[in-house]
PDB file of N, CA and C in Angstrom:
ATOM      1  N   UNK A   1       0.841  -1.161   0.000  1.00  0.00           N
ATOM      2  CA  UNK A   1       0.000   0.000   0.000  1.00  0.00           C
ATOM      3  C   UNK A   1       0.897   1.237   0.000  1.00  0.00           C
ATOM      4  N   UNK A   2       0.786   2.179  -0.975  1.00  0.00           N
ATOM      5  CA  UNK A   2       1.577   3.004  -1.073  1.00  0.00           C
ATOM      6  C   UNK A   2       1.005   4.268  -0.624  1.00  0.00           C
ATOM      7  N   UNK A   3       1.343   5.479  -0.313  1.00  0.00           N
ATOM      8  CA  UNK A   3       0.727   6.560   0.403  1.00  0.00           C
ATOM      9  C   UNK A   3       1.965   7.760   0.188  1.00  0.00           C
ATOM     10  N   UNK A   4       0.876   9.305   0.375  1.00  0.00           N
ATOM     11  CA  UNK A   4       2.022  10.107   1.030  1.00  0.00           C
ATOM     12  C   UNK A   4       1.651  10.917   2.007  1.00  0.00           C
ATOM     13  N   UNK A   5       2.750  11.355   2.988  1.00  0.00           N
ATOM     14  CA  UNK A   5       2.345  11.742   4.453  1.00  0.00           C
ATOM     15  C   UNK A   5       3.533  13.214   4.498  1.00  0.00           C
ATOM     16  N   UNK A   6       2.973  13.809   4.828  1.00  0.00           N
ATOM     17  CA  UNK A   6       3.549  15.200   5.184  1.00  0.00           C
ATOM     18  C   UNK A   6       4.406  14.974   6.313  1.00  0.00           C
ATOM     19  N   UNK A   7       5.508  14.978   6.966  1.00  0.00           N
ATOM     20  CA  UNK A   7       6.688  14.985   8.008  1.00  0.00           C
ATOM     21  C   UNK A   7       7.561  15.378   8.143  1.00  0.00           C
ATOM     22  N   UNK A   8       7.933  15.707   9.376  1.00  0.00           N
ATOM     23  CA  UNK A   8       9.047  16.731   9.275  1.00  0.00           C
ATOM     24  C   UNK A   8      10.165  15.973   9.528  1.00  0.00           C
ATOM     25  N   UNK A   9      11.293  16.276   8.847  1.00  0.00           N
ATOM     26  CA  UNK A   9      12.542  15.533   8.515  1.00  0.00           C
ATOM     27  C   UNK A   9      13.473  16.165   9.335  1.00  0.00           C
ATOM     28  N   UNK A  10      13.992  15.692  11.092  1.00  0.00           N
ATOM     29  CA  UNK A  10      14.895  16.246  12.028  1.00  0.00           C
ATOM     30  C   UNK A  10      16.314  15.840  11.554  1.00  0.00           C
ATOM     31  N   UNK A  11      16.763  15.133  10.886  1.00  0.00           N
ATOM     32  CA  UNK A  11      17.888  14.888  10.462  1.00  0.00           C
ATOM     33  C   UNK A  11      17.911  14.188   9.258  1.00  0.00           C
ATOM     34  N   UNK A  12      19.337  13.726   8.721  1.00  0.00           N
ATOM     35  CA  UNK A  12      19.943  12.946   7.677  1.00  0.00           C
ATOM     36  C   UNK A  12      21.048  12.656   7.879  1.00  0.00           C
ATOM     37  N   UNK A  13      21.190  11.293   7.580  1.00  0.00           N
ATOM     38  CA  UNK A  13      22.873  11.024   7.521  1.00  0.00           C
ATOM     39  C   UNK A  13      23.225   9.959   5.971  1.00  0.00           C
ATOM     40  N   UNK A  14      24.236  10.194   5.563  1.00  0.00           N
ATOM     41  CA  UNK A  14      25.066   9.533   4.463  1.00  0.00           C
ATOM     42  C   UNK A  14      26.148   8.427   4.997  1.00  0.00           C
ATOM     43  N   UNK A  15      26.291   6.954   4.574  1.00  0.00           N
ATOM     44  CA  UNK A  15      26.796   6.509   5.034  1.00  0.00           C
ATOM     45  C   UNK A  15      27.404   5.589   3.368  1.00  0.00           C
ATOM     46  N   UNK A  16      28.831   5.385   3.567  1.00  0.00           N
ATOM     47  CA  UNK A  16      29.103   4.647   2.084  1.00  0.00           C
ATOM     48  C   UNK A  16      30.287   4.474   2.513  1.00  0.00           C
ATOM     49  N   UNK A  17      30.703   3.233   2.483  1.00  0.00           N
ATOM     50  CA  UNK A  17      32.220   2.312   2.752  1.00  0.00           C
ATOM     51  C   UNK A  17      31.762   0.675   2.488  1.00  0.00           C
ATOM     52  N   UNK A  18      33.636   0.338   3.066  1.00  0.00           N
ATOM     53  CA  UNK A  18      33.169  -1.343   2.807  1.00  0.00           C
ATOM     54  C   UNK A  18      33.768  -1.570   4.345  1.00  0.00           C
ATOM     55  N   UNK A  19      33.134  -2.882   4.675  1.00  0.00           N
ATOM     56  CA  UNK A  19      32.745  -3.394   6.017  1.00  0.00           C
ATOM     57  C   UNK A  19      34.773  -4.287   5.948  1.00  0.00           C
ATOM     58  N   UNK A  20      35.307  -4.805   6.670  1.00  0.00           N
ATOM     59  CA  UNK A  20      36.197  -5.116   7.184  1.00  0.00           C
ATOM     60  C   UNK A  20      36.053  -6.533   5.820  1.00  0.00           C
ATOM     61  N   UNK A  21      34.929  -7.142   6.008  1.00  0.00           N
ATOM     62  CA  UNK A  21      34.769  -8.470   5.168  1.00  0.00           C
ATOM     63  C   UNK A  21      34.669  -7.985   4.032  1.00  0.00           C
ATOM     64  N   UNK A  22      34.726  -6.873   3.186  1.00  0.00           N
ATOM     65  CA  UNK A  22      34.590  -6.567   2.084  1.00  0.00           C
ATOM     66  C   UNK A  22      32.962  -6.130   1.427  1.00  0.00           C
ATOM     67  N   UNK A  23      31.997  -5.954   2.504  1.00  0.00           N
ATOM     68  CA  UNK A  23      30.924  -6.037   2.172  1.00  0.00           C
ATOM     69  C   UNK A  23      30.627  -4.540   1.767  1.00  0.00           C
ATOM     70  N   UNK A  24      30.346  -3.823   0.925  1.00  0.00           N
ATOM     71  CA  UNK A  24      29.893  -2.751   0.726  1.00  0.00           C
ATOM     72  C   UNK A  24      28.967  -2.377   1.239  1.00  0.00           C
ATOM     73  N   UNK A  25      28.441  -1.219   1.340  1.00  0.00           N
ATOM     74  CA  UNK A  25      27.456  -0.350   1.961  1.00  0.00           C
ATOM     75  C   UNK A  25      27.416   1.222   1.036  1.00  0.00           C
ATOM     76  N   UNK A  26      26.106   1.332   1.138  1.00  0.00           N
ATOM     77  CA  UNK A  26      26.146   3.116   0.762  1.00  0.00           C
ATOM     78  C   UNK A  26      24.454   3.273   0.592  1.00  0.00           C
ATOM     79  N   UNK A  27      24.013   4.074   1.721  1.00  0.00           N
ATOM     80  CA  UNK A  27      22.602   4.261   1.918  1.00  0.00           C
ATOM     81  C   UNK A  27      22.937   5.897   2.797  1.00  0.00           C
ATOM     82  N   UNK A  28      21.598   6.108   2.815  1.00  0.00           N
ATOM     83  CA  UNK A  28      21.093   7.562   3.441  1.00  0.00           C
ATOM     84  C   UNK A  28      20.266   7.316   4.612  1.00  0.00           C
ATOM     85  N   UNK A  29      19.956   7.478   5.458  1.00  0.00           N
ATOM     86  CA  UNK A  29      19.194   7.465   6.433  1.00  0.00           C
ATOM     87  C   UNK A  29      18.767   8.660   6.963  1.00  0.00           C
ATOM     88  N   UNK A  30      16.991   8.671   6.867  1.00  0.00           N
ATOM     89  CA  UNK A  30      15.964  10.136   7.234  1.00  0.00           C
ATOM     90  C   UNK A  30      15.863   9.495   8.251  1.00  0.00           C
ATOM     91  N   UNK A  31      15.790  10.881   8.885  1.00  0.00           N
ATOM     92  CA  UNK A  31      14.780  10.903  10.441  1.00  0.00           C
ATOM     93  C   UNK A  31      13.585  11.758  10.487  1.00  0.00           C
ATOM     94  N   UNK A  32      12.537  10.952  11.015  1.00  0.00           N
ATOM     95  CA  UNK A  32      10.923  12.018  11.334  1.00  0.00           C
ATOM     96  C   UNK A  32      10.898  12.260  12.637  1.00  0.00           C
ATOM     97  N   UNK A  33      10.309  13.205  12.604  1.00  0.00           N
ATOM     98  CA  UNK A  33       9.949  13.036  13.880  1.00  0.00           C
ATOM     99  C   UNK A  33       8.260  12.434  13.619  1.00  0.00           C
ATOM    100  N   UNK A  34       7.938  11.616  15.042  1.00  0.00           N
ATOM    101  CA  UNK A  34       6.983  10.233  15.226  1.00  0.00           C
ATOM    102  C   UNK A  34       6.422  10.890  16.365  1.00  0.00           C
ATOM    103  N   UNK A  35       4.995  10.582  16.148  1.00  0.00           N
ATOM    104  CA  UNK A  35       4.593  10.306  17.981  1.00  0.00           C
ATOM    105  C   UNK A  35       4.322   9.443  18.733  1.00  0.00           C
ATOM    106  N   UNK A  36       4.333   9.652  20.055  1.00  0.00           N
ATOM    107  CA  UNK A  36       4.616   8.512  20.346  1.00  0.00           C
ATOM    108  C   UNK A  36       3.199   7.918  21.004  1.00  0.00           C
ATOM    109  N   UNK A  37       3.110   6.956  20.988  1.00  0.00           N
ATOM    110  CA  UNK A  37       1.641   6.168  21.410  1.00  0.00           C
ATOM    111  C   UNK A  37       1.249   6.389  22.412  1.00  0.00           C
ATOM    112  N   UNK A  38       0.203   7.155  22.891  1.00  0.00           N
ATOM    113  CA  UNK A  38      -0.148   7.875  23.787  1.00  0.00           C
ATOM    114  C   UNK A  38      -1.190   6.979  24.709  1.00  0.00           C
ATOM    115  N   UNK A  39      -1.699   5.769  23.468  1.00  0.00           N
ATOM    116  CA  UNK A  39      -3.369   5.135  24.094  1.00  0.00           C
ATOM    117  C   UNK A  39      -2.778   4.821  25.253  1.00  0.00           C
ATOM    118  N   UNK A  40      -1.924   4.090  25.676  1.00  0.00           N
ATOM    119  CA  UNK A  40      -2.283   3.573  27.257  1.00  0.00           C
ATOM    120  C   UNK A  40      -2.112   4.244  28.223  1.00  0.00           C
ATOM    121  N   UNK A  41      -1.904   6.057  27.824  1.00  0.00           N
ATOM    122  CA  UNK A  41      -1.677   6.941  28.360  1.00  0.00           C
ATOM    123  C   UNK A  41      -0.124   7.166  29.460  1.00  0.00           C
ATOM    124  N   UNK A  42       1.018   6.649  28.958  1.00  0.00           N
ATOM    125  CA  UNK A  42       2.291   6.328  29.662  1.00  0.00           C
ATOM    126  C   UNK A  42       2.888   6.945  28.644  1.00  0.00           C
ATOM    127  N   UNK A  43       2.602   7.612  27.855  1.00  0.00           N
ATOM    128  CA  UNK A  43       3.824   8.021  26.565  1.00  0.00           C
ATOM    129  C   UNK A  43       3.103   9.614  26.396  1.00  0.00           C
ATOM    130  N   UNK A  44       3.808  10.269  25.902  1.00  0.00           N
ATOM    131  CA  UNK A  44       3.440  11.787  25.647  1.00  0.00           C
ATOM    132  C   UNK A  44       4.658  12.622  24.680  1.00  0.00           C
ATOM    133  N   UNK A  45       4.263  12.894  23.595  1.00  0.00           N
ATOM    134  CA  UNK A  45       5.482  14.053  22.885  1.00  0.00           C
ATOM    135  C   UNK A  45       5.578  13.115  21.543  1.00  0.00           C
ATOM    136  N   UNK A  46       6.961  13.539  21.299  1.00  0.00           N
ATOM    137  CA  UNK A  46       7.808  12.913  19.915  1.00  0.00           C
ATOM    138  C   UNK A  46       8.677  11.871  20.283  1.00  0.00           C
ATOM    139  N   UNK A  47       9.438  11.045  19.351  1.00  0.00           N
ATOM    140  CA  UNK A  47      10.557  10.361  18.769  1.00  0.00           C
ATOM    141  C   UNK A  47      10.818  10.814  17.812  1.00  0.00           C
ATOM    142  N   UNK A  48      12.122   9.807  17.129  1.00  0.00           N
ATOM    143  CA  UNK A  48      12.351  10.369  15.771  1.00  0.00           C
ATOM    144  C   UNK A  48      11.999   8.767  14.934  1.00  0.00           C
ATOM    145  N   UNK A  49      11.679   8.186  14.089  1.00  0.00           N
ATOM    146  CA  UNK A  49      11.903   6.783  13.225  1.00  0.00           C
ATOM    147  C   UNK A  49      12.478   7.379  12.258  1.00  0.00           C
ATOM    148  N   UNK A  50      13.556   6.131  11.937  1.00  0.00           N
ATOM    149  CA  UNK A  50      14.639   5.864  11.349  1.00  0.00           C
ATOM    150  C   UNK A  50      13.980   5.280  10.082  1.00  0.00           C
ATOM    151  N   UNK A  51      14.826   5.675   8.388  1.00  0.00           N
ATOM    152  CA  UNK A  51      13.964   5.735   7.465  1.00  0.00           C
ATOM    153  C   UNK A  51      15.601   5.473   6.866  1.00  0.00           C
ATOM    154  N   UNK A  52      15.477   4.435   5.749  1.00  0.00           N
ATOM    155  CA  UNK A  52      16.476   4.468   4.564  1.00  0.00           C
ATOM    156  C   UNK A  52      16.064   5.088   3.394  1.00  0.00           C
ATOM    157  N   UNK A  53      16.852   6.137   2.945  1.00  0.00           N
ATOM    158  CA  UNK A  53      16.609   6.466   1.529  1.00  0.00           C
ATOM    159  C   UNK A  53      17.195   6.347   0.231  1.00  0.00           C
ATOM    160  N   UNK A  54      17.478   5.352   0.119  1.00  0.00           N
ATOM    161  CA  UNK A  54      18.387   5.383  -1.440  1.00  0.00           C
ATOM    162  C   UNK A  54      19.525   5.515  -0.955  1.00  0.00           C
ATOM    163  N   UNK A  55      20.738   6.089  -1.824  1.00  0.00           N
ATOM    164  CA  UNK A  55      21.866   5.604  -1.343  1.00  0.00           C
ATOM    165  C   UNK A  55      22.614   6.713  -1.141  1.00  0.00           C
ATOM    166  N   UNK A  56      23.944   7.084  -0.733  1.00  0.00           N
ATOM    167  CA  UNK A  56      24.903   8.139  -0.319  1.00  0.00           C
ATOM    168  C   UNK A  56      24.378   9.352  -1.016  1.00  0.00           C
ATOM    169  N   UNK A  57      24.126   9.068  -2.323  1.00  0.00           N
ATOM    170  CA  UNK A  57      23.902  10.449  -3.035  1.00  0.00           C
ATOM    171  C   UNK A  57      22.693  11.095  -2.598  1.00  0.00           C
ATOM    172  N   UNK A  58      21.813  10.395  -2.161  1.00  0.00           N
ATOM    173  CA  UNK A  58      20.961  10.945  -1.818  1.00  0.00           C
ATOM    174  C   UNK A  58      20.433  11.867  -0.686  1.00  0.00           C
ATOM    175  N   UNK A  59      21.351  11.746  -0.110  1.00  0.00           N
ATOM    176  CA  UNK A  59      21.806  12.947   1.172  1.00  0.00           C
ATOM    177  C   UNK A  59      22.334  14.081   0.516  1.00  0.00           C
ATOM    178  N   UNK A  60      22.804  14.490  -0.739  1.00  0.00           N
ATOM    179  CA  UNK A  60      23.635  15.626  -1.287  1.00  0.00           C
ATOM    180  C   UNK A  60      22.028  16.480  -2.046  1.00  0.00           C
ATOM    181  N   UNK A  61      20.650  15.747  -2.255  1.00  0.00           N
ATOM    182  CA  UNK A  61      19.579  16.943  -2.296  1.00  0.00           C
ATOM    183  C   UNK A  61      18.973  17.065  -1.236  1.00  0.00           C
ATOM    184  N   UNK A  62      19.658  17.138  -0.297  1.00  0.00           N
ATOM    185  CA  UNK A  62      19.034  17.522   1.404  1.00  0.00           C
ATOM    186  C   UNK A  62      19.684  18.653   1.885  1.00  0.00           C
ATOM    187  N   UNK A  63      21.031  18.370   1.946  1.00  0.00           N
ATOM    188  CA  UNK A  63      21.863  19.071   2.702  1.00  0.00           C
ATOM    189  C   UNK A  63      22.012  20.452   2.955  1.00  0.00           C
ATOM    190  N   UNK A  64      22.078  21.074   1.908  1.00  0.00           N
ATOM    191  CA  UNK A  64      21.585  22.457   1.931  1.00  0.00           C
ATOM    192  C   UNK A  64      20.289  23.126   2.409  1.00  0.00           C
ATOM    193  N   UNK A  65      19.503  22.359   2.702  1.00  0.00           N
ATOM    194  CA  UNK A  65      18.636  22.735   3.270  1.00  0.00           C
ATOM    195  C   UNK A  65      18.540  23.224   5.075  1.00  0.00           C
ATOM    196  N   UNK A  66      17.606  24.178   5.510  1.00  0.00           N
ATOM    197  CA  UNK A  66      17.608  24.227   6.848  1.00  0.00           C
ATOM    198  C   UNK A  66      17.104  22.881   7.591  1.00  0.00           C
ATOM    199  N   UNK A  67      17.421  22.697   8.572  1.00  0.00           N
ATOM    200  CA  UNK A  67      16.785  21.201   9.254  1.00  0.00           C
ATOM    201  C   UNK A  67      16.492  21.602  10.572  1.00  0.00           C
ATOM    202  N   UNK A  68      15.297  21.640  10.909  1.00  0.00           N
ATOM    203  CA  UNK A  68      14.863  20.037  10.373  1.00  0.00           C
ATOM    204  C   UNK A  68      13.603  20.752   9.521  1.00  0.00           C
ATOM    205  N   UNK A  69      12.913  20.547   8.268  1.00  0.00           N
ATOM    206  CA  UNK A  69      12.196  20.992   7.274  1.00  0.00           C
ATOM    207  C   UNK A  69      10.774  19.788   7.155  1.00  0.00           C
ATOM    208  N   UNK A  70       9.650  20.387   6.396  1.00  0.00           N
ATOM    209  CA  UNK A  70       8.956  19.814   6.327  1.00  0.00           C
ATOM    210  C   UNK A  70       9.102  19.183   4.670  1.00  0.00           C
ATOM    211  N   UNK A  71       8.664  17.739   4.910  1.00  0.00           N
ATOM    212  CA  UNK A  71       8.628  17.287   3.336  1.00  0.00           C
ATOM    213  C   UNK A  71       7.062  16.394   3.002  1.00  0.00           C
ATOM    214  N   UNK A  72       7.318  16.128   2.019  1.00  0.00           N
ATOM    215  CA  UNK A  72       6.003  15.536   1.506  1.00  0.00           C
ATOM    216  C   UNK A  72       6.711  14.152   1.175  1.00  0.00           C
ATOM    217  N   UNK A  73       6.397  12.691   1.658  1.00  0.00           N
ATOM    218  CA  UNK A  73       7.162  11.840   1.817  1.00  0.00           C
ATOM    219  C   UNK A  73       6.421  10.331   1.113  1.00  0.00           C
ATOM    220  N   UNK A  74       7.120  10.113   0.197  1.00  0.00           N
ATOM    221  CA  UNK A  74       6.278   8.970  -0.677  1.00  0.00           C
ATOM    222  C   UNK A  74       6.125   7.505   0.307  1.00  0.00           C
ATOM    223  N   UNK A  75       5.766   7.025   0.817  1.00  0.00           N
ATOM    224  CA  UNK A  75       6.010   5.503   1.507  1.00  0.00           C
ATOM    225  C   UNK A  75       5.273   4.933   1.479  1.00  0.00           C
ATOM    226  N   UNK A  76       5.624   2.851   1.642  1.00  0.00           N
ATOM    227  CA  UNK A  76       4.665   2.364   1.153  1.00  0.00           C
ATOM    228  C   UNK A  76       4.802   1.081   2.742  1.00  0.00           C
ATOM    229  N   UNK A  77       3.678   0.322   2.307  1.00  0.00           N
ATOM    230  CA  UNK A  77       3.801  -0.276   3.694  1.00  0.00           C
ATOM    231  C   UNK A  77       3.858  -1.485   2.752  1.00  0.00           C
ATOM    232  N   UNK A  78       4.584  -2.288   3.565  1.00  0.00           N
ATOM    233  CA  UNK A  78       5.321  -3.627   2.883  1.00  0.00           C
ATOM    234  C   UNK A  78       5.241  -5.351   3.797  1.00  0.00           C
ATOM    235  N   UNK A  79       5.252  -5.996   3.555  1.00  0.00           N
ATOM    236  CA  UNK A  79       5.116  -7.440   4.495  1.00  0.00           C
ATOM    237  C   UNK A  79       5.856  -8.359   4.092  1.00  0.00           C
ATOM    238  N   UNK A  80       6.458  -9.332   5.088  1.00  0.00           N
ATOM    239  CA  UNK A  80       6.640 -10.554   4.568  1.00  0.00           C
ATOM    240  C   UNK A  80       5.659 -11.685   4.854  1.00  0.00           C
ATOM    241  N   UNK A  81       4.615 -11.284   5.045  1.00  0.00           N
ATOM    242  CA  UNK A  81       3.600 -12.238   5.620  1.00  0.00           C
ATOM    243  C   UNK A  81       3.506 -12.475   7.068  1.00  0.00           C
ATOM    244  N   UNK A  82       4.440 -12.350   7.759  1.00  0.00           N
ATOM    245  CA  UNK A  82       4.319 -12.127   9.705  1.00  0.00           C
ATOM    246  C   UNK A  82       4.694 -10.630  10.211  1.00  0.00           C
ATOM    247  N   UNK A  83       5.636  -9.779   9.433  1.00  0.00           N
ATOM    248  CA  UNK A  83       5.517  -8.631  10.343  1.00  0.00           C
ATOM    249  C   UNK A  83       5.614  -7.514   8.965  1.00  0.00           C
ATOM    250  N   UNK A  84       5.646  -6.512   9.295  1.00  0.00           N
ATOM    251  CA  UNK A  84       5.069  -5.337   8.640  1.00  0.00           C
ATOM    252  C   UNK A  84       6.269  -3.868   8.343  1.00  0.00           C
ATOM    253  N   UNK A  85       6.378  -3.016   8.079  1.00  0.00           N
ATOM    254  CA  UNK A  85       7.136  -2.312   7.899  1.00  0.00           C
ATOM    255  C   UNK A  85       6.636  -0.665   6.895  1.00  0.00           C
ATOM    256  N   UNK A  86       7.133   0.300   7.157  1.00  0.00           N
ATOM    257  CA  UNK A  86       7.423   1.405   6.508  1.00  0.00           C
ATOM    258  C   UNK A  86       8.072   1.897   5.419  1.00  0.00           C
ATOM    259  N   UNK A  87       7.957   1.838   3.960  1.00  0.00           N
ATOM    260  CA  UNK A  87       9.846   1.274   3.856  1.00  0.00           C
ATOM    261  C   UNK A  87       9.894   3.123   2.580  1.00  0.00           C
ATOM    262  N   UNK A  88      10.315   3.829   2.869  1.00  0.00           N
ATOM    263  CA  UNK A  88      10.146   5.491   2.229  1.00  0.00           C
ATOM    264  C   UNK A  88      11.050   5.413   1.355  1.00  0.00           C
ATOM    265  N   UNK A  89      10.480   5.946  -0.119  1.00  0.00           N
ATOM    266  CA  UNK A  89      10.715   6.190  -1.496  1.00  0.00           C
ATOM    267  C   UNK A  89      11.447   7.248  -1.961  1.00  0.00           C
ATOM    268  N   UNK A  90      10.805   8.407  -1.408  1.00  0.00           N
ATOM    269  CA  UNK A  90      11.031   9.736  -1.867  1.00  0.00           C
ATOM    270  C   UNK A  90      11.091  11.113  -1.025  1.00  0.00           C
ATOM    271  N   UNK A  91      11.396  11.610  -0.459  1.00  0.00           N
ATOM    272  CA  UNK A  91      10.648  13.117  -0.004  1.00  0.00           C
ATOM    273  C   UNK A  91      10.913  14.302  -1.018  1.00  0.00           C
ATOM    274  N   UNK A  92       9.955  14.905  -0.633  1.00  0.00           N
ATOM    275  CA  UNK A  92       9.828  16.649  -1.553  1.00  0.00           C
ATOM    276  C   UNK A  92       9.579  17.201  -0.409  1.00  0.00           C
ATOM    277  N   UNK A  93      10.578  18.353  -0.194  1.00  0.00           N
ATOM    278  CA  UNK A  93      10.491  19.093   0.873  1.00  0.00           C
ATOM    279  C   UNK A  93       9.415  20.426   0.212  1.00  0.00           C
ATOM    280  N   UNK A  94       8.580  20.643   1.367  1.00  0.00           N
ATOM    281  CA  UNK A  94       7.646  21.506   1.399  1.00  0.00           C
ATOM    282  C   UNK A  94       8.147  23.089   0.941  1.00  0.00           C
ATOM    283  N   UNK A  95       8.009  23.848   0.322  1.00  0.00           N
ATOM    284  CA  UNK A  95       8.230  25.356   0.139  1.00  0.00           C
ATOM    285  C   UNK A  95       8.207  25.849   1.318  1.00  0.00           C
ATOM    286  N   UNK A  96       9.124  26.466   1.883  1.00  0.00           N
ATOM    287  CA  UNK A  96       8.726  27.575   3.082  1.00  0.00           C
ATOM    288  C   UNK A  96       8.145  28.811   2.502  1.00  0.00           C
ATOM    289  N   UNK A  97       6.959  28.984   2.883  1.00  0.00           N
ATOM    290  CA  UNK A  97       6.367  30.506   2.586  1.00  0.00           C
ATOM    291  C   UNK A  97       7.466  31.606   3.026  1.00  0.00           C
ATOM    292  N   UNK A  98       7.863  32.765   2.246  1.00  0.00           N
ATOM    293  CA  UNK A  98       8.437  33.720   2.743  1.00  0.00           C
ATOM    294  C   UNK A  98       7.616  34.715   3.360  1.00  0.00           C
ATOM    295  N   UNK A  99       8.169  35.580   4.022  1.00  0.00           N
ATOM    296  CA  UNK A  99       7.167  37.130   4.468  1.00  0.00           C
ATOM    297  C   UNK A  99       7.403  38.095   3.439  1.00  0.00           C
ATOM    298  N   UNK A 100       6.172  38.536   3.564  1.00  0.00           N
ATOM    299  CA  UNK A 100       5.877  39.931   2.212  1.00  0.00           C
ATOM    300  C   UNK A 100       6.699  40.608   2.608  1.00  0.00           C
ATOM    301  N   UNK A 101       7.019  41.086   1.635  1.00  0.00           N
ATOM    302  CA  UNK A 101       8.404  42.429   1.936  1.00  0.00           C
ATOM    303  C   UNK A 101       7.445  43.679   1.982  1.00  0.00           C
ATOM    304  N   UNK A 102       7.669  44.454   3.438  1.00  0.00           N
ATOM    305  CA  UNK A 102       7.387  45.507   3.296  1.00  0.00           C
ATOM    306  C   UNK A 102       7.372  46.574   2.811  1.00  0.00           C
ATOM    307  N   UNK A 103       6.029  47.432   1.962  1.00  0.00           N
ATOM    308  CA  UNK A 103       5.791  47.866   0.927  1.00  0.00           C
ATOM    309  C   UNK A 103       6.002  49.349   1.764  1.00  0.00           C
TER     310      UNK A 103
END
């Protein structure tokens, strides 16, 4: 099931090397901020969940940006038949409205 959800993106990190065994790596990792489950009434506020995005490069159309920013965030929900998951496609960060310049 695929969807998109408006969230605000508190961080990013870029990560790309090879592991000691030779194993490569090179991914991006978003952070949202989440809330946190309030029903049994023991929880109150934010977290952040941890989000992979594509790979090293994909931290270089973030970066310049102020953070933490709002984006518009493609994700789809995914299964292997016993447990469930989040697994995010895309973000488009939201336009910040500017202020009218005084006339």
């Amino acid at each position: 099931m695929r969807f998109t959800s408006n969230v605000k993106v508190t961080g990013m990190k870029a990560s790309k090397g090879q592991m000691e065994n030779g194993t490569s790596f090179d991914s991006t990792k978003a952070y949202t901020e989440t809330p946190l489950d309030d029903s049994k009434g023991t929880a109150k506020g934010f977290a952040v969940a941890e989000f992979t995005l594509g790979t090293s490069a994909e931290f270089d159309k973030y970066k310049h940006l102020p953070f933490p920013f709002e984006a518009a965030a493609d994700l789809e929900l995914v299964t292997n038949g016993k447990t469930q998951k989040t697994v995010m496609h895309s973000l488009k960060p939201v336009e910040m409205s500017r202020p009218a310049k005084a006339g």
